[in-house]
Protein backbone atom coordinates (compact mmCIF):
# COMPACT_ATOMS: atom_id res chain seq x y z
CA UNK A 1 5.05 -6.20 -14.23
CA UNK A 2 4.36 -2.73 -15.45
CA UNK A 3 7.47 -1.90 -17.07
CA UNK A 4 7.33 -5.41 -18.90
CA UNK A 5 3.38 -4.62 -20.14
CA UNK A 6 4.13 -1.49 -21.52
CA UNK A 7 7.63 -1.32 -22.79
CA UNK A 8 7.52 2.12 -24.21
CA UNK A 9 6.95 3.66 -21.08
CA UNK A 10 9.32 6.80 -21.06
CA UNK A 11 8.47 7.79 -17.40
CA UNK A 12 10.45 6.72 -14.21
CA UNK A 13 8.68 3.61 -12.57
CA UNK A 14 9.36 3.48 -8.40
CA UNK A 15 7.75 0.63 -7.24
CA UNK A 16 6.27 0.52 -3.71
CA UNK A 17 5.26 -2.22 -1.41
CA UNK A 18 3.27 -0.97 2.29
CA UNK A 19 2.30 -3.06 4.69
CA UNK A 20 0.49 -3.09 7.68
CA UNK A 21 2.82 -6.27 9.00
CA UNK A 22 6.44 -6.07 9.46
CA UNK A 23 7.57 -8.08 6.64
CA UNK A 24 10.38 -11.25 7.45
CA UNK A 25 14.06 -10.70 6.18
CA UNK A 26 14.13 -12.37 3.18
CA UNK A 27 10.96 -10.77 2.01
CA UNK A 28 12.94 -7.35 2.54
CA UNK A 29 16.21 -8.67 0.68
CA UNK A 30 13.73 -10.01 -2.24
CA UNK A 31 12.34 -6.12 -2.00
CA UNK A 32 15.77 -4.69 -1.53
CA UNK A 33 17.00 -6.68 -4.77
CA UNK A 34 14.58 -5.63 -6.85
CA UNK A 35 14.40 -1.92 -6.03
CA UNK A 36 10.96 -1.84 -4.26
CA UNK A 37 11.05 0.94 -1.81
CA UNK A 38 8.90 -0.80 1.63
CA UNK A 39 7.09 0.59 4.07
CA UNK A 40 5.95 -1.39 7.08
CA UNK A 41 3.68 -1.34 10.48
CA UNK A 42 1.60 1.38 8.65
CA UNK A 43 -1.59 2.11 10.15
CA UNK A 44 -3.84 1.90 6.71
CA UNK A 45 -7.04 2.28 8.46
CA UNK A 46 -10.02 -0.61 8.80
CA UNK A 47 -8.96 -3.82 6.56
CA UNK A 48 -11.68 -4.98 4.00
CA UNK A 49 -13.73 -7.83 5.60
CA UNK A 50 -14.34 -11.13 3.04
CA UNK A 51 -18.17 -11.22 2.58
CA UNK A 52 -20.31 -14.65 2.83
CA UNK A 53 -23.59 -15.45 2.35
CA UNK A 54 -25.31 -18.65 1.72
CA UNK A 55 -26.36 -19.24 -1.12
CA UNK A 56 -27.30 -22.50 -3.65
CA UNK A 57 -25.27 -24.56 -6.01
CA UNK A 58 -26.41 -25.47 -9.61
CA UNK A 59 -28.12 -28.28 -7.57
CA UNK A 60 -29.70 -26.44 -5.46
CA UNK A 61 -27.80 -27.34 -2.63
CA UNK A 62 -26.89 -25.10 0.26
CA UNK A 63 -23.43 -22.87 -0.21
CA UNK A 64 -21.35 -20.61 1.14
CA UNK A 65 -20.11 -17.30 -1.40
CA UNK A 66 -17.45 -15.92 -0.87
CA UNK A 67 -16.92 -12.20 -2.04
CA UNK A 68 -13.53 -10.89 -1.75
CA UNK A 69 -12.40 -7.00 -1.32
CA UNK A 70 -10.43 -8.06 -5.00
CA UNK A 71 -13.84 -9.05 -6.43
CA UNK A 72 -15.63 -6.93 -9.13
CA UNK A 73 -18.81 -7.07 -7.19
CA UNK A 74 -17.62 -6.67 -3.73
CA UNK A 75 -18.88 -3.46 -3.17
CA UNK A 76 -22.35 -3.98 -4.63
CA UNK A 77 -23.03 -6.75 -2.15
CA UNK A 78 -24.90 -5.56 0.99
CA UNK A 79 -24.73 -7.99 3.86
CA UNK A 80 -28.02 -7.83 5.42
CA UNK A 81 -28.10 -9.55 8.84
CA UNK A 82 -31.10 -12.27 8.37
CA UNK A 83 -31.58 -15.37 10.36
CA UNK A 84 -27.86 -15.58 11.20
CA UNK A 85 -26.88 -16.42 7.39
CA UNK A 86 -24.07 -14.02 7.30
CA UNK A 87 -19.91 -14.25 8.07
């Protein structure tokens, strides 16, 4: 995906896939195929946890929100143990 958004790269792209999983065998033919160097059952430390907290709808009906370690925001939202309404 890099090489194709920024076709006048001039430097040497290695792509590289880890994982903390042993991937199957067609995911490492797919990776063999197109060049991507894998590395697998490495130890990359604590995983991210998904954050949820209740919240309300534009209703004002009770709802769960989801905050993902891929979200913007995730890091500025501080779970705060209170009355059990935290995953």
């Amino acid at each position: 995906m890099y090489r194709i958004e920024n076709p006048n790269e001039t430097r040497q792209i290695y792509p590289v896939f880890v994982s903390h999983t042993e991937l199957s065998k067609e995911a490492k033919r797919f990776a063999d195929k197109l060049g991507i160097s894998v590395y697998e059952d490495i130890d990359i430390g604590e995983i991210p946890y998904i954050k949820c907290h209740f919240g309300k709808d534009e209703l004002g009906r009770q709802s769960k929100i989801y905050h993902l370690p891929v979200d913007l925001q995730y890091d500025k939202i501080v779970m705060k143990k209170k009355d059990g309404d935290i995953y």
